[in-house]
C-alpha atoms as a PDB file:
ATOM      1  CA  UNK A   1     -27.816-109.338  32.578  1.00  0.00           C
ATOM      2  CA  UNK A   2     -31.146-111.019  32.262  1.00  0.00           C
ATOM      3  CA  UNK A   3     -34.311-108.251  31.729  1.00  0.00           C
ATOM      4  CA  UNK A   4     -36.743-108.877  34.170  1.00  0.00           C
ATOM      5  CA  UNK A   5     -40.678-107.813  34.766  1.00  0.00           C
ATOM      6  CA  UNK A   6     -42.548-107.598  37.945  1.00  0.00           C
ATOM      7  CA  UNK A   7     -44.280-110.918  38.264  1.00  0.00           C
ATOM      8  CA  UNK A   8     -45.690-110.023  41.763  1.00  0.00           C
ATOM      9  CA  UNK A   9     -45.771-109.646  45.492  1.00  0.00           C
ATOM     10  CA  UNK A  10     -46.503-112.782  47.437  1.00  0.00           C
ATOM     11  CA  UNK A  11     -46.634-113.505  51.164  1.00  0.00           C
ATOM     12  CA  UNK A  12     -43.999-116.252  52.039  1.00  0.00           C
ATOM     13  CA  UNK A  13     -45.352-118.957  54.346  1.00  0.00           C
ATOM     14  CA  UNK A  14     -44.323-117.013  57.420  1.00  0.00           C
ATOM     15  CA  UNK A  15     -46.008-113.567  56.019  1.00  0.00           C
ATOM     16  CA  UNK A  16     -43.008-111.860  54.879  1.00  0.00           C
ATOM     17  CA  UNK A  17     -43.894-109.813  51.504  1.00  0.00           C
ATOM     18  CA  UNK A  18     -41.808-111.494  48.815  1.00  0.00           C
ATOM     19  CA  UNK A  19     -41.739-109.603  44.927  1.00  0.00           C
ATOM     20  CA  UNK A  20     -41.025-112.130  42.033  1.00  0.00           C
ATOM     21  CA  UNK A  21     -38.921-110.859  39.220  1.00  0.00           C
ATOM     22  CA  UNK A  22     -39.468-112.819  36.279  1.00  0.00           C
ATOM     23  CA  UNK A  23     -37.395-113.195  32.822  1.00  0.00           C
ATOM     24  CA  UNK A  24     -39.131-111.224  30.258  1.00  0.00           C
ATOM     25  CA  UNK A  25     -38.410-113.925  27.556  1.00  0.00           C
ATOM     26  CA  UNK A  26     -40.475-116.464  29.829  1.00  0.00           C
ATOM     27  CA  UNK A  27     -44.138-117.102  30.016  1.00  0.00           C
ATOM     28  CA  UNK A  28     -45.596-117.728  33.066  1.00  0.00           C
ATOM     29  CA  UNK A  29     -45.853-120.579  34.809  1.00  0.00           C
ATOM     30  CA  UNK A  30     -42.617-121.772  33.102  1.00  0.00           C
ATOM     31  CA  UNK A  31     -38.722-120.929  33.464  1.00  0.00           C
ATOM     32  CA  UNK A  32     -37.582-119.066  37.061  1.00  0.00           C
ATOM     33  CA  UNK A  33     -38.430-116.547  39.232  1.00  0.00           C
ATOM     34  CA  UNK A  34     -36.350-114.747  41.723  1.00  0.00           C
ATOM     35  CA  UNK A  35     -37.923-113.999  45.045  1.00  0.00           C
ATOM     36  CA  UNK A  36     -36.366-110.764  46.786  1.00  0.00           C
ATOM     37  CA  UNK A  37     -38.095-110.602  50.589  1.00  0.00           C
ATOM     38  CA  UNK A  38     -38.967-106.890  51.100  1.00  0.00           C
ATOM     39  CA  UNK A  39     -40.408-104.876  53.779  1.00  0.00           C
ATOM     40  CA  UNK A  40     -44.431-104.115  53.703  1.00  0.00           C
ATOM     41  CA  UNK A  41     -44.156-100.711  52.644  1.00  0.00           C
ATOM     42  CA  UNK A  42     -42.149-101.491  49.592  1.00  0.00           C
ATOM     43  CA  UNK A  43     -44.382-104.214  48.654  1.00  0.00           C
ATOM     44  CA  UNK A  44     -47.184-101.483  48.635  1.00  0.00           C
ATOM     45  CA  UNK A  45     -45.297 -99.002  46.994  1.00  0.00           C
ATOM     46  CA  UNK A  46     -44.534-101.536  44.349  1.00  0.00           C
ATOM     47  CA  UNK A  47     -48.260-102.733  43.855  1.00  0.00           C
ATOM     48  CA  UNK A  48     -49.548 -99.164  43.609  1.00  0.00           C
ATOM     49  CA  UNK A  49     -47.078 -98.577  40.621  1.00  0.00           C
ATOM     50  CA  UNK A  50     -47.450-102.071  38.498  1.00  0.00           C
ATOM     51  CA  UNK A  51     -51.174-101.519  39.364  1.00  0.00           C
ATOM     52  CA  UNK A  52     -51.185 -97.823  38.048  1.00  0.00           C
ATOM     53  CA  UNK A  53     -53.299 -96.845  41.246  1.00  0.00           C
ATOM     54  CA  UNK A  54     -53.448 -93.481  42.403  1.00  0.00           C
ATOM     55  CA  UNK A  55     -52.327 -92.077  46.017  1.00  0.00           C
ATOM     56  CA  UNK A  56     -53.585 -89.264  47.864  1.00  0.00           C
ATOM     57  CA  UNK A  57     -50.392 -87.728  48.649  1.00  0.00           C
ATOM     58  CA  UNK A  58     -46.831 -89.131  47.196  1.00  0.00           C
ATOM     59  CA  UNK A  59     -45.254 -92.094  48.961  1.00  0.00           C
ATOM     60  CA  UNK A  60     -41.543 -92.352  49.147  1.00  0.00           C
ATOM     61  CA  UNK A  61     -40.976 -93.547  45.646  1.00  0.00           C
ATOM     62  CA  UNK A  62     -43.076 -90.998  43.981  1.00  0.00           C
ATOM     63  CA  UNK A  63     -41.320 -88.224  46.061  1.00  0.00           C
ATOM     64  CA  UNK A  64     -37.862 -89.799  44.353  1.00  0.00           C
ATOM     65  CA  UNK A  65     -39.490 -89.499  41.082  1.00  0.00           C
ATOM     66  CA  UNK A  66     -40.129 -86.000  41.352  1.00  0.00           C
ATOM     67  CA  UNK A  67     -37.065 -84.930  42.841  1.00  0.00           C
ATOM     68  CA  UNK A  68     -35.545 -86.698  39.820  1.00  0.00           C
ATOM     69  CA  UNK A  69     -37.861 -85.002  37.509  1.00  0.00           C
ATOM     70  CA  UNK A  70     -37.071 -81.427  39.166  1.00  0.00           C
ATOM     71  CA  UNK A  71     -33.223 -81.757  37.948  1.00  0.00           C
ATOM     72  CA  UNK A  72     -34.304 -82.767  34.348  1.00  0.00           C
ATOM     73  CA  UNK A  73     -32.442 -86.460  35.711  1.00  0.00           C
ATOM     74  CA  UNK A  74     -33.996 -89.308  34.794  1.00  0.00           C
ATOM     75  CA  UNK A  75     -33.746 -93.319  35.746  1.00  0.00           C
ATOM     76  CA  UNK A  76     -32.327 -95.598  32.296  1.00  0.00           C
ATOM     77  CA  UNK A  77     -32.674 -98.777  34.213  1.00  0.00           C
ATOM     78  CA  UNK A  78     -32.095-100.758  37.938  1.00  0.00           C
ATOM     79  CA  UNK A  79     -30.503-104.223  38.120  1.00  0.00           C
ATOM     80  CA  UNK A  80     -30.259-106.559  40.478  1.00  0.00           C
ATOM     81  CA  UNK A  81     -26.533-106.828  40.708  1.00  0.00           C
ATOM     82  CA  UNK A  82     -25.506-109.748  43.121  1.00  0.00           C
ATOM     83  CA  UNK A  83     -26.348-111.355  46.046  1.00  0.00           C
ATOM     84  CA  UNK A  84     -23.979-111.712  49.406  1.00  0.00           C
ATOM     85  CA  UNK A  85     -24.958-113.945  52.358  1.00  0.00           C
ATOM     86  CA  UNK A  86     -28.508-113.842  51.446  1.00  0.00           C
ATOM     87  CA  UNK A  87     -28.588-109.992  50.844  1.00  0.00           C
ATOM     88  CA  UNK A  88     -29.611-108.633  47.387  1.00  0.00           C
ATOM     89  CA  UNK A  89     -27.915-105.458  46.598  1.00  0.00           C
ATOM     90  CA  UNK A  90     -28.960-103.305  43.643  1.00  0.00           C
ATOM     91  CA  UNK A  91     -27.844-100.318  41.361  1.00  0.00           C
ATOM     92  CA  UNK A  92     -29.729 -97.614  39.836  1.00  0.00           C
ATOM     93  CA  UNK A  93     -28.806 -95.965  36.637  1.00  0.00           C
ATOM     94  CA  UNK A  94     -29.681 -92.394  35.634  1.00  0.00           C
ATOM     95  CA  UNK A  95     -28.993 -90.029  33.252  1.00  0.00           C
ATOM     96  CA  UNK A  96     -28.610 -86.835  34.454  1.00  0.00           C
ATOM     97  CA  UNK A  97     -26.917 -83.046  33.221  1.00  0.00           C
ATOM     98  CA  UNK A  98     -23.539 -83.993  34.737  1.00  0.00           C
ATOM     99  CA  UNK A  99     -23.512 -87.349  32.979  1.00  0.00           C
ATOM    100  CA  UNK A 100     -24.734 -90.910  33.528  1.00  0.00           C
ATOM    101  CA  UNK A 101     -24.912 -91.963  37.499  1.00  0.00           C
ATOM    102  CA  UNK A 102     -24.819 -95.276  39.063  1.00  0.00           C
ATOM    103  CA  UNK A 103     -26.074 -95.060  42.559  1.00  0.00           C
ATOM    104  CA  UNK A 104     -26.175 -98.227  45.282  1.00  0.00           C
ATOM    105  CA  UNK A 105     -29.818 -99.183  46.066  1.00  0.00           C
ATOM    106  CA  UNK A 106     -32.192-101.931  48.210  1.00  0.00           C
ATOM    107  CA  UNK A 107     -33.739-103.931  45.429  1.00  0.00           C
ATOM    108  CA  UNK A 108     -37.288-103.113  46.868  1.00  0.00           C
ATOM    109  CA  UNK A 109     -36.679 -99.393  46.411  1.00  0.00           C
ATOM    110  CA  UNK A 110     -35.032 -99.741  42.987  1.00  0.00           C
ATOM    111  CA  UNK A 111     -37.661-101.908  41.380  1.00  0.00           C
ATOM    112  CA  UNK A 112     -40.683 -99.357  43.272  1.00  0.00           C
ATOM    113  CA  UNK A 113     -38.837 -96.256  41.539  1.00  0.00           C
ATOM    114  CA  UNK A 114     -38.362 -98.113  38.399  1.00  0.00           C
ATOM    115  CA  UNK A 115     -41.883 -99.073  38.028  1.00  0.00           C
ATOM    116  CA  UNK A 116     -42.937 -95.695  38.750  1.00  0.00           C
ATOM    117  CA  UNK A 117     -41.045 -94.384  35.811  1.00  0.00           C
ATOM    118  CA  UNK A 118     -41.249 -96.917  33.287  1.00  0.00           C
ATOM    119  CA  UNK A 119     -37.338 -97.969  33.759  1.00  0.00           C
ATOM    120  CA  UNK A 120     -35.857-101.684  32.781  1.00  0.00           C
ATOM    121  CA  UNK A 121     -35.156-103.833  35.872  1.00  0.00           C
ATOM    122  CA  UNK A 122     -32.125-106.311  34.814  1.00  0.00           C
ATOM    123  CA  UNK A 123     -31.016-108.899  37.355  1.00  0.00           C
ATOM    124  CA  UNK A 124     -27.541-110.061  36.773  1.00  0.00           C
ATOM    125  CA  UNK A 125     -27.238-113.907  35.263  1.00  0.00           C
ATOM    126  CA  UNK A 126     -25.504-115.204  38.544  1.00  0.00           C
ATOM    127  CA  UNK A 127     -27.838-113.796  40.935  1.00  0.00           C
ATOM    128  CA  UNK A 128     -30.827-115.462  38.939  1.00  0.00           C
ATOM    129  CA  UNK A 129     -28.400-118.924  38.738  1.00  0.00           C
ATOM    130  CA  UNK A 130     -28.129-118.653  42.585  1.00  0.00           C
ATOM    131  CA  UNK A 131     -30.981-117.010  43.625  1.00  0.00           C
ATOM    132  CA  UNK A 132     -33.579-117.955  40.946  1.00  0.00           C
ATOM    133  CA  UNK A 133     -36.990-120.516  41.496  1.00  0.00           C
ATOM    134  CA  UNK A 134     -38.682-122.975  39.408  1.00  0.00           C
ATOM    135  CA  UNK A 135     -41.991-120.646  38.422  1.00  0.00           C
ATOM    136  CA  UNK A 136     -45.036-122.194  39.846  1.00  0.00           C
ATOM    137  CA  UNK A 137     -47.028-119.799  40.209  1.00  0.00           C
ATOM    138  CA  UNK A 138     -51.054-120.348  38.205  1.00  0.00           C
ATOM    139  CA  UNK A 139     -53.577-118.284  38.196  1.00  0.00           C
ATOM    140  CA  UNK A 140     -57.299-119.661  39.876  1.00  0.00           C
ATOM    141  CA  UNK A 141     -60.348-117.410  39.544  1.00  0.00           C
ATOM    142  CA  UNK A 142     -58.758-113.967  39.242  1.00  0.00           C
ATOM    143  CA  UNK A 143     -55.867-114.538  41.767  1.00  0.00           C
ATOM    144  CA  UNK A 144     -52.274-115.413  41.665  1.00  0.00           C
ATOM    145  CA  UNK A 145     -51.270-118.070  43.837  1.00  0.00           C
ATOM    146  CA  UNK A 146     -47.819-119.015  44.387  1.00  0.00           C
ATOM    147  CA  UNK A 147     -47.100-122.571  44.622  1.00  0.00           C
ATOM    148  CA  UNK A 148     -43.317-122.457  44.514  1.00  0.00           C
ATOM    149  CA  UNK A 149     -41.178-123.328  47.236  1.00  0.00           C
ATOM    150  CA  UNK A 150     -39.299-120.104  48.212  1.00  0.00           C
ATOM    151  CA  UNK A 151     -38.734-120.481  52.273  1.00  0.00           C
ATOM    152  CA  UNK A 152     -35.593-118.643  53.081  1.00  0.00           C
ATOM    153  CA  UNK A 153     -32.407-120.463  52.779  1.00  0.00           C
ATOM    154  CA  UNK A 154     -30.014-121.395  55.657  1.00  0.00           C
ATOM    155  CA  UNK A 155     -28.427-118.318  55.819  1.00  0.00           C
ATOM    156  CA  UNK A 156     -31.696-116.284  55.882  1.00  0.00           C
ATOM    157  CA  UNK A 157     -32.946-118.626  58.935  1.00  0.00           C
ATOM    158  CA  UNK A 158     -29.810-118.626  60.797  1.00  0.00           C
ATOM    159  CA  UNK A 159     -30.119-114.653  60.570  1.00  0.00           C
ATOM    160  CA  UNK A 160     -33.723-114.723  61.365  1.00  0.00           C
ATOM    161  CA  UNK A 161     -32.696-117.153  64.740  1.00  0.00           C
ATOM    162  CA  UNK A 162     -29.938-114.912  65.558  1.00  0.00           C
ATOM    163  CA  UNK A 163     -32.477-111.508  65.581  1.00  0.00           C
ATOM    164  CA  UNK A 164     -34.828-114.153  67.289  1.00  0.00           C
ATOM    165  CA  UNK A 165     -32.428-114.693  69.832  1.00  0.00           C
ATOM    166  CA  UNK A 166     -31.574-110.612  70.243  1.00  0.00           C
ATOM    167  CA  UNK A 167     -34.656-109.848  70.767  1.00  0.00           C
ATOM    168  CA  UNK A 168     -35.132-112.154  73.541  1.00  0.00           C
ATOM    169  CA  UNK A 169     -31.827-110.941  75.278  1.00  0.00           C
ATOM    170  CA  UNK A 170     -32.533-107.418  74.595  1.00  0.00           C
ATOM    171  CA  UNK A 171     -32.783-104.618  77.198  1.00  0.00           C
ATOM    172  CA  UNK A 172     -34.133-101.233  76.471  1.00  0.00           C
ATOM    173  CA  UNK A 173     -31.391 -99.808  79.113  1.00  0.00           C
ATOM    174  CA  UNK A 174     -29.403-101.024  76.130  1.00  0.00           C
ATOM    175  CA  UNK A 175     -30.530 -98.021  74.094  1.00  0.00           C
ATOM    176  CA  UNK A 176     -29.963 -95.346  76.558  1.00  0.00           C
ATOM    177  CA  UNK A 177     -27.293 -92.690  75.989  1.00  0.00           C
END
């Protein structure tokens, strides 16, 4: 397993929210990242922790660190455990009363919760060998911009055709009981 840090959140060429994991060990600008596409709430969630910003009222994420909190549980680490036809599957580890506790995770929702609480987000070696990007990303006046080429791969396209293609076809009746 390869210890990883929240690089950022980026918007992919088609506007998709993408959050780079990079090595700890590796300086920016240099080595890999691994982009993860997430959903827009995640990618908020996520900024709002690395960022340290406070929220009116909890989102999601905070709610899970509470509830962990509340049964004196707490999160050890997340990792990144492999990757299967372009999905990213995760795990998070906690320590509870009963015992250590390995629960099955989205990546976006483990990484939010562990930055939240401070946790270590690993990403296992082959994911990062499969998975991983030449870092490109430099900083110009105050801003991150990523320069590195991380458009989907074939599988992630044909998926994105194929819901494409549903949607076209689709038929509300469809949804009816």
């Amino acid at each position: 397993m390869i210890q990883v840090r929240v690089a950022g959140v980026a918007l992919d060429p088609t506007g998709q929210h993408v959050i780079l994991l990079k090595p700890m060990d590796e300086v920016p600008g240099e080595g890999r990242l691994l982009p993860i596409w997430i959903g827009q709430q995640e990618a908020t969630s996520i900024l709002i922790a690395v960022e340290g910003a406070i929220v009116p009222r909890p989102l999601a994420h905070d709610l899970m660190r509470s509830l962990l909190e509340s049964v004196d549980a707490s999160v050890t680490g997340v990792a990144v455990t492999r990757i299967e036809e372009g999905t990213f599957y995760a795990e998070i580890t906690m320590s509870t009363t009963r015992g250590q506790r390995i629960v099955d995770a989205r990546p976006s929702d483990a990484v939010a919760l562990a930055s939240r609480v401070s946790a270590p987000i690993w990403v296992a070696e082959a994911v990062m060998d499969d998975a991983g990007v030449p870092d490109n990303l430099t900083e110009n006046d105050d801003e991150t911009v990523l320069e590195a080429d991380i458009e989907p791969g074939p599988e992630a396209e044909e998926r994105l055709d194929e819901f494409k293609r549903f949607l076209e076809d689709v038929d509300p009746e469809d949804f009816r009981g």
